[in-house]
C-alpha atoms as a PDB file:
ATOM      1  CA  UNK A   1     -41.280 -37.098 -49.888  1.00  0.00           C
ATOM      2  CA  UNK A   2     -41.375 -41.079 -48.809  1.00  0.00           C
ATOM      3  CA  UNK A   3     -43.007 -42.650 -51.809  1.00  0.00           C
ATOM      4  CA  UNK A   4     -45.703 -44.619 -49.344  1.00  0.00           C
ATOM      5  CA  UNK A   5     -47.750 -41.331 -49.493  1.00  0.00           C
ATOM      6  CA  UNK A   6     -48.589 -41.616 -53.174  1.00  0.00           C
ATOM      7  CA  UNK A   7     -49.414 -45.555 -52.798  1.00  0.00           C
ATOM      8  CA  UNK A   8     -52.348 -47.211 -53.123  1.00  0.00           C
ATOM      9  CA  UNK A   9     -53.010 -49.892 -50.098  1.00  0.00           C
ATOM     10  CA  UNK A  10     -52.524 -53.295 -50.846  1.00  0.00           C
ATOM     11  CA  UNK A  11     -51.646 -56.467 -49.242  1.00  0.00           C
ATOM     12  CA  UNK A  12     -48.623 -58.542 -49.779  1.00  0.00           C
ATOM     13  CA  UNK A  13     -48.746 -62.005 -49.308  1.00  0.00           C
ATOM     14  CA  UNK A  14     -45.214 -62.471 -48.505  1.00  0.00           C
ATOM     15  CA  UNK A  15     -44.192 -64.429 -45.531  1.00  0.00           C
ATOM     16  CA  UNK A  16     -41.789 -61.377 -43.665  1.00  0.00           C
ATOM     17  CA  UNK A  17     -40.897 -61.479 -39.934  1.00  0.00           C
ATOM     18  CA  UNK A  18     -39.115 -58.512 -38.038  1.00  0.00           C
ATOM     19  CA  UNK A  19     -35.903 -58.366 -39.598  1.00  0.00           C
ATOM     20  CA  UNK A  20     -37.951 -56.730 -42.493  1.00  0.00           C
ATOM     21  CA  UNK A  21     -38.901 -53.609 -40.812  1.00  0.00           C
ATOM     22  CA  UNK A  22     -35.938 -51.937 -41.014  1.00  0.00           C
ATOM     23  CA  UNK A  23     -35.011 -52.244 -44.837  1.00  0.00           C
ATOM     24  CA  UNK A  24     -39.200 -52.084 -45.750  1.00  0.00           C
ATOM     25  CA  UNK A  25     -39.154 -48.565 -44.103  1.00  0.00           C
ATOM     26  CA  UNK A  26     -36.300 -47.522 -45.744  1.00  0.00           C
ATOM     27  CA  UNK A  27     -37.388 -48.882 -48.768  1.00  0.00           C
ATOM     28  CA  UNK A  28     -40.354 -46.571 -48.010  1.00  0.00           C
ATOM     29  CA  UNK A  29     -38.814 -43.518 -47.356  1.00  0.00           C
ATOM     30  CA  UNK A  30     -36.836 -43.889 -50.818  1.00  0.00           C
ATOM     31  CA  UNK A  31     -33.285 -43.169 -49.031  1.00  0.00           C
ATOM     32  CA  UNK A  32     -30.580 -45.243 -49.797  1.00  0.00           C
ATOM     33  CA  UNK A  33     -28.854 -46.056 -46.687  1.00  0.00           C
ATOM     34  CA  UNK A  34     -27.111 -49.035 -45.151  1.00  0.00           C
ATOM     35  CA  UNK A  35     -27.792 -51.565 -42.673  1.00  0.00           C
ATOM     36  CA  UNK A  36     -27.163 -54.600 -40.759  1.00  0.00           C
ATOM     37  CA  UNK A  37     -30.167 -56.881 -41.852  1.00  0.00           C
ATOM     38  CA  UNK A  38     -31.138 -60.370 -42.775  1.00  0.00           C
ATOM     39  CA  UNK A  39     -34.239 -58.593 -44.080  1.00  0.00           C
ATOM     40  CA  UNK A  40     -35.872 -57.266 -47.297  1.00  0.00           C
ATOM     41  CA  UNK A  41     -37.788 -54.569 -48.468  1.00  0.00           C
ATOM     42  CA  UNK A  42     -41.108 -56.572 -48.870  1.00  0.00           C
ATOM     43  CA  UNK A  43     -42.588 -53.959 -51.178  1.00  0.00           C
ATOM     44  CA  UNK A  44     -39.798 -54.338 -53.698  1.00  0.00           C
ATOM     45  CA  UNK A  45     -39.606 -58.442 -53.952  1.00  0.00           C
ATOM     46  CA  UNK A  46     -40.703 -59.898 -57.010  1.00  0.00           C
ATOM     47  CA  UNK A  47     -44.322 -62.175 -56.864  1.00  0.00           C
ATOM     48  CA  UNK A  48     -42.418 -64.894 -57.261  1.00  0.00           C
ATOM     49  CA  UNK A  49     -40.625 -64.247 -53.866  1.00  0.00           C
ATOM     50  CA  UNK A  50     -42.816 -66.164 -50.869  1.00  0.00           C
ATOM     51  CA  UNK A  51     -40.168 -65.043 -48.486  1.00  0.00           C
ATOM     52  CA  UNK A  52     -39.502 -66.864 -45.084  1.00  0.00           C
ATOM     53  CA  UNK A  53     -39.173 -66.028 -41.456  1.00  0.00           C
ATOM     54  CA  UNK A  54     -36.956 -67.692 -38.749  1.00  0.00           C
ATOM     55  CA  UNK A  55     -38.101 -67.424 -35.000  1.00  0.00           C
ATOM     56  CA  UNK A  56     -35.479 -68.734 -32.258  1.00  0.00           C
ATOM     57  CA  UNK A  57     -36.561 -70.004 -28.520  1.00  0.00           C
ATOM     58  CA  UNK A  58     -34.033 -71.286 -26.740  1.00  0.00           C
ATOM     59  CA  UNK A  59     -33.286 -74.832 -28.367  1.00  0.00           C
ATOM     60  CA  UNK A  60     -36.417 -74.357 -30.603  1.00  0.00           C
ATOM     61  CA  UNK A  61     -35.556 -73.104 -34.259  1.00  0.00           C
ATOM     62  CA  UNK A  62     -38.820 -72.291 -36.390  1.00  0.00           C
ATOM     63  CA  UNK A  63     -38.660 -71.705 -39.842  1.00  0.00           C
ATOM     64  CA  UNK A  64     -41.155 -70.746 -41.967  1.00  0.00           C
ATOM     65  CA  UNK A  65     -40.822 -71.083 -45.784  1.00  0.00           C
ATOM     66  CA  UNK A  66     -44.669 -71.301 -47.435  1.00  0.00           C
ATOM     67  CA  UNK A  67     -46.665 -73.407 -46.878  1.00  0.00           C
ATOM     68  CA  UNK A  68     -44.543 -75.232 -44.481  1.00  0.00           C
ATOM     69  CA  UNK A  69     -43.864 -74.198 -40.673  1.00  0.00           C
ATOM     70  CA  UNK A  70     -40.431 -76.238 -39.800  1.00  0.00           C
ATOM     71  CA  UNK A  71     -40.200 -76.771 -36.008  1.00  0.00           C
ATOM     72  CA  UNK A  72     -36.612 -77.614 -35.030  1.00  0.00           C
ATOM     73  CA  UNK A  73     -35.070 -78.663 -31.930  1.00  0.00           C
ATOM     74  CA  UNK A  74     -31.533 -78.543 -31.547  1.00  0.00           C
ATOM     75  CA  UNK A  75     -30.273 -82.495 -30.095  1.00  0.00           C
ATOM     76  CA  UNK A  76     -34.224 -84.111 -30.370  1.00  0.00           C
ATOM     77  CA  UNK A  77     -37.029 -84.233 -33.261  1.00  0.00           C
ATOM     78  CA  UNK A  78     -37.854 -81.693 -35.986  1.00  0.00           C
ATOM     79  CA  UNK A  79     -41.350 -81.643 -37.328  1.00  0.00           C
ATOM     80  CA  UNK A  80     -42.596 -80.442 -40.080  1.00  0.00           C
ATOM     81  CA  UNK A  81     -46.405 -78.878 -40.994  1.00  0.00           C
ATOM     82  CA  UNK A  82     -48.292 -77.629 -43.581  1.00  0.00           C
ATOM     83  CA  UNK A  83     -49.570 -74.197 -42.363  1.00  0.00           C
ATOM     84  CA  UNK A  84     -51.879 -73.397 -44.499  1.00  0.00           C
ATOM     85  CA  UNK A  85     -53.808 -76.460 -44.707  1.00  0.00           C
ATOM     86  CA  UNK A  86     -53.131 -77.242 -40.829  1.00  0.00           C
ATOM     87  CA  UNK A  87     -52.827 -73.820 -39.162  1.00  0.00           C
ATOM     88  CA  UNK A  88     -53.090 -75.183 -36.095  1.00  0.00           C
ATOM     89  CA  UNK A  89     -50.302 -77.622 -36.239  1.00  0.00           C
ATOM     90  CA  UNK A  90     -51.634 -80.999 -35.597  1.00  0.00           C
ATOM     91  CA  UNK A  91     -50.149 -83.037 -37.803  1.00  0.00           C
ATOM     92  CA  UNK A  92     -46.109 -83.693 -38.106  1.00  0.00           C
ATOM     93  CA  UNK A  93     -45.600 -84.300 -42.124  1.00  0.00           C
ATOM     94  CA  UNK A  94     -41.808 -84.875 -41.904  1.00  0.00           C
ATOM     95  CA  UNK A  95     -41.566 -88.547 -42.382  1.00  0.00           C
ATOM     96  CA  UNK A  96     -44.099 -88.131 -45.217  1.00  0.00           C
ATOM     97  CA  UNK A  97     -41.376 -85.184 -46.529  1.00  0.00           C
ATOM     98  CA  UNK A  98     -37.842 -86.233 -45.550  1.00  0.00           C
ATOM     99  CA  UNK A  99     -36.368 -83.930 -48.431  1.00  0.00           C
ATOM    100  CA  UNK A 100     -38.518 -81.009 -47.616  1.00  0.00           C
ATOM    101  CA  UNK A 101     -37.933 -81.524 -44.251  1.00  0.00           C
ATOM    102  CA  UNK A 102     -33.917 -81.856 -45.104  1.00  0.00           C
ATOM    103  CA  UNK A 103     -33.597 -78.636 -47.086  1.00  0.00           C
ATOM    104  CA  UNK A 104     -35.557 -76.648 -45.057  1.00  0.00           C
ATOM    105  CA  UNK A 105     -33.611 -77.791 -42.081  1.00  0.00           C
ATOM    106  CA  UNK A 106     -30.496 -76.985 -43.832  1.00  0.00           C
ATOM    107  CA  UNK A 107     -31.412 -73.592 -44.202  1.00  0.00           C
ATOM    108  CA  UNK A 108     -32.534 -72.778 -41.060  1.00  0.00           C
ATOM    109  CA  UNK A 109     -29.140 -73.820 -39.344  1.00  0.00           C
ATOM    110  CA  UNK A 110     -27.158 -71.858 -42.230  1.00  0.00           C
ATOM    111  CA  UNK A 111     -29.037 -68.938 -40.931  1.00  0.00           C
ATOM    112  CA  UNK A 112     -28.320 -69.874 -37.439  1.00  0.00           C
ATOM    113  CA  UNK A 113     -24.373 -70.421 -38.048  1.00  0.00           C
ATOM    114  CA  UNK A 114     -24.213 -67.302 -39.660  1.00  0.00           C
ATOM    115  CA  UNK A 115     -26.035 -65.380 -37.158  1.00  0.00           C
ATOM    116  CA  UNK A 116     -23.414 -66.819 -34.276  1.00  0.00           C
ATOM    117  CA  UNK A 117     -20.943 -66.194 -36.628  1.00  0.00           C
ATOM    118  CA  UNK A 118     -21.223 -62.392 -36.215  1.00  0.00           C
ATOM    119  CA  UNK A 119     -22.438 -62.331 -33.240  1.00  0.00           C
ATOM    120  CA  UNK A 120     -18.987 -63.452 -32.373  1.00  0.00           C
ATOM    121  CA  UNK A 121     -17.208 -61.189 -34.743  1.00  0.00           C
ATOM    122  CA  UNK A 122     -19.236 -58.264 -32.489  1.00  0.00           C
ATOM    123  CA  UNK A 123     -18.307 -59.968 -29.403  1.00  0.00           C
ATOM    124  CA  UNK A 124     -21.754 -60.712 -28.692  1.00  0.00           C
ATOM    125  CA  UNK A 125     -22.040 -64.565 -27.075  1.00  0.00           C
ATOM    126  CA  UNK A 126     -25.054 -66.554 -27.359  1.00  0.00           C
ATOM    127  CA  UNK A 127     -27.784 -67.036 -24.708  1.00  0.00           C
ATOM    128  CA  UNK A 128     -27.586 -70.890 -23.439  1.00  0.00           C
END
Protein backbone atom coordinates (compact mmCIF):
# COMPACT_ATOMS: atom_id res chain seq x y z
CA UNK A 1 0.00 0.00 0.00
CA UNK A 2 1.79 3.55 -1.11
CA UNK A 3 2.59 5.08 2.22
CA UNK A 4 0.81 8.64 1.04
CA UNK A 5 -2.51 6.99 2.19
CA UNK A 6 -1.60 6.91 5.86
CA UNK A 7 -0.11 10.66 5.69
CA UNK A 8 -1.21 13.51 7.15
CA UNK A 9 -1.30 16.70 4.57
CA UNK A 10 1.27 19.08 4.90
CA UNK A 11 3.12 21.56 2.93
CA UNK A 12 6.72 21.55 2.05
CA UNK A 13 8.42 24.56 1.52
CA UNK A 14 10.98 23.24 -0.72
CA UNK A 15 11.74 24.92 -3.93
CA UNK A 16 11.09 21.53 -6.50
CA UNK A 17 10.42 21.91 -10.26
CA UNK A 18 9.34 18.92 -12.59
CA UNK A 19 12.20 16.77 -12.53
CA UNK A 20 10.84 15.91 -8.97
CA UNK A 21 7.75 14.20 -9.95
CA UNK A 22 9.05 11.21 -10.95
CA UNK A 23 11.33 10.18 -7.89
CA UNK A 24 8.49 12.08 -5.29
CA UNK A 25 5.92 9.50 -6.64
CA UNK A 26 8.04 6.79 -6.32
CA UNK A 27 9.13 7.86 -3.18
CA UNK A 28 5.36 7.69 -2.51
CA UNK A 29 4.52 4.50 -3.62
CA UNK A 30 7.46 3.04 -1.33
CA UNK A 31 9.01 0.93 -4.42
CA UNK A 32 12.46 1.05 -4.96
CA UNK A 33 13.03 1.45 -8.54
CA UNK A 34 15.44 3.29 -10.80
CA UNK A 35 15.45 6.24 -12.87
CA UNK A 36 16.93 8.80 -15.00
CA UNK A 37 16.41 12.04 -12.84
CA UNK A 38 18.02 15.24 -11.75
CA UNK A 39 15.22 15.15 -9.18
CA UNK A 40 14.45 14.26 -5.52
CA UNK A 41 11.95 12.81 -3.53
CA UNK A 42 10.79 16.14 -1.86
CA UNK A 43 9.08 14.29 0.97
CA UNK A 44 12.28 12.61 2.06
CA UNK A 45 14.84 15.83 2.03
CA UNK A 46 15.99 16.97 5.20
CA UNK A 47 14.57 20.79 6.49
CA UNK A 48 17.66 21.94 5.92
CA UNK A 49 17.35 21.16 2.12
CA UNK A 50 15.72 24.52 0.25
CA UNK A 51 16.14 22.68 -2.98
CA UNK A 52 16.41 24.53 -6.42
CA UNK A 53 14.83 24.42 -9.81
CA UNK A 54 16.40 25.17 -13.27
CA UNK A 55 14.02 26.34 -16.17
CA UNK A 56 15.67 26.59 -19.81
CA UNK A 57 14.21 28.98 -22.80
CA UNK A 58 16.14 29.06 -25.53
CA UNK A 59 19.30 31.25 -24.53
CA UNK A 60 17.56 32.06 -21.17
CA UNK A 61 18.84 29.81 -18.16
CA UNK A 62 16.76 30.43 -14.82
CA UNK A 63 17.83 29.15 -11.74
CA UNK A 64 16.24 29.25 -8.72
CA UNK A 65 18.09 28.56 -5.42
CA UNK A 66 15.99 30.43 -2.31
CA UNK A 67 15.51 33.34 -2.06
CA UNK A 68 17.22 34.21 -5.21
CA UNK A 69 15.72 33.79 -8.90
CA UNK A 70 19.08 33.83 -11.23
CA UNK A 71 18.15 34.93 -14.78
CA UNK A 72 20.90 33.92 -17.22
CA UNK A 73 21.48 34.61 -20.72
CA UNK A 74 23.87 32.71 -22.56
CA UNK A 75 26.50 35.60 -24.58
CA UNK A 76 24.62 38.96 -22.73
CA UNK A 77 23.69 39.95 -18.94
CA UNK A 78 22.66 37.74 -16.01
CA UNK A 79 20.55 39.27 -13.32
CA UNK A 80 19.98 38.37 -10.25
CA UNK A 81 16.63 38.92 -7.74
CA UNK A 82 15.49 38.36 -4.55
CA UNK A 83 12.15 36.46 -4.96
CA UNK A 84 10.79 36.59 -2.01
CA UNK A 85 11.18 40.08 -1.15
CA UNK A 86 10.69 41.17 -4.98
CA UNK A 87 8.35 38.54 -6.47
CA UNK A 88 7.80 40.43 -9.19
CA UNK A 89 11.28 40.93 -10.35
CA UNK A 90 11.98 44.55 -10.52
CA UNK A 91 15.05 44.98 -9.24
CA UNK A 92 18.50 43.32 -10.69
CA UNK A 93 20.71 42.72 -7.30
CA UNK A 94 23.74 41.23 -9.12
CA UNK A 95 26.18 44.02 -8.96
CA UNK A 96 25.13 44.43 -5.30
CA UNK A 97 25.95 40.30 -5.13
CA UNK A 98 28.78 39.49 -7.56
CA UNK A 99 29.63 36.22 -5.47
CA UNK A 100 26.09 35.12 -5.17
CA UNK A 101 25.57 35.93 -8.49
CA UNK A 102 29.02 33.90 -9.42
CA UNK A 103 28.17 30.67 -7.62
CA UNK A 104 24.85 30.49 -8.54
CA UNK A 105 25.82 31.02 -12.11
CA UNK A 106 28.31 28.34 -11.80
CA UNK A 107 25.85 25.96 -10.93
CA UNK A 108 23.39 26.54 -13.27
CA UNK A 109 25.85 25.95 -16.30
CA UNK A 110 27.26 22.69 -14.43
CA UNK A 111 23.74 21.55 -14.69
CA UNK A 112 23.51 22.66 -18.19
CA UNK A 113 26.94 20.90 -19.33
CA UNK A 114 25.89 17.91 -17.80
CA UNK A 115 22.53 17.81 -19.21
CA UNK A 116 24.21 18.21 -22.99
CA UNK A 117 26.54 15.90 -21.88
CA UNK A 118 24.03 13.00 -21.97
CA UNK A 119 22.00 14.21 -24.14
CA UNK A 120 24.85 13.48 -26.44
CA UNK A 121 25.76 10.19 -24.94
CA UNK A 122 21.77 9.32 -26.00
CA UNK A 123 22.28 10.87 -29.26
CA UNK A 124 19.90 13.46 -28.48
CA UNK A 125 21.27 17.11 -29.99
CA UNK A 126 20.29 20.29 -28.55
CA UNK A 127 17.57 22.68 -29.82
CA UNK A 128 19.43 26.00 -31.23
Amino acid sequence: MPKFSAEEPRRIKTVASQTDFVPTILGLLGEPAEHESWGRDIFSLSSEDKGFAMMVDGKRIGWVEEPYFLVDRIGATTSLYNYIDDPEQKKDISSEYPEITKELQKKERSFLQLSIQQSAKKGLKPKD
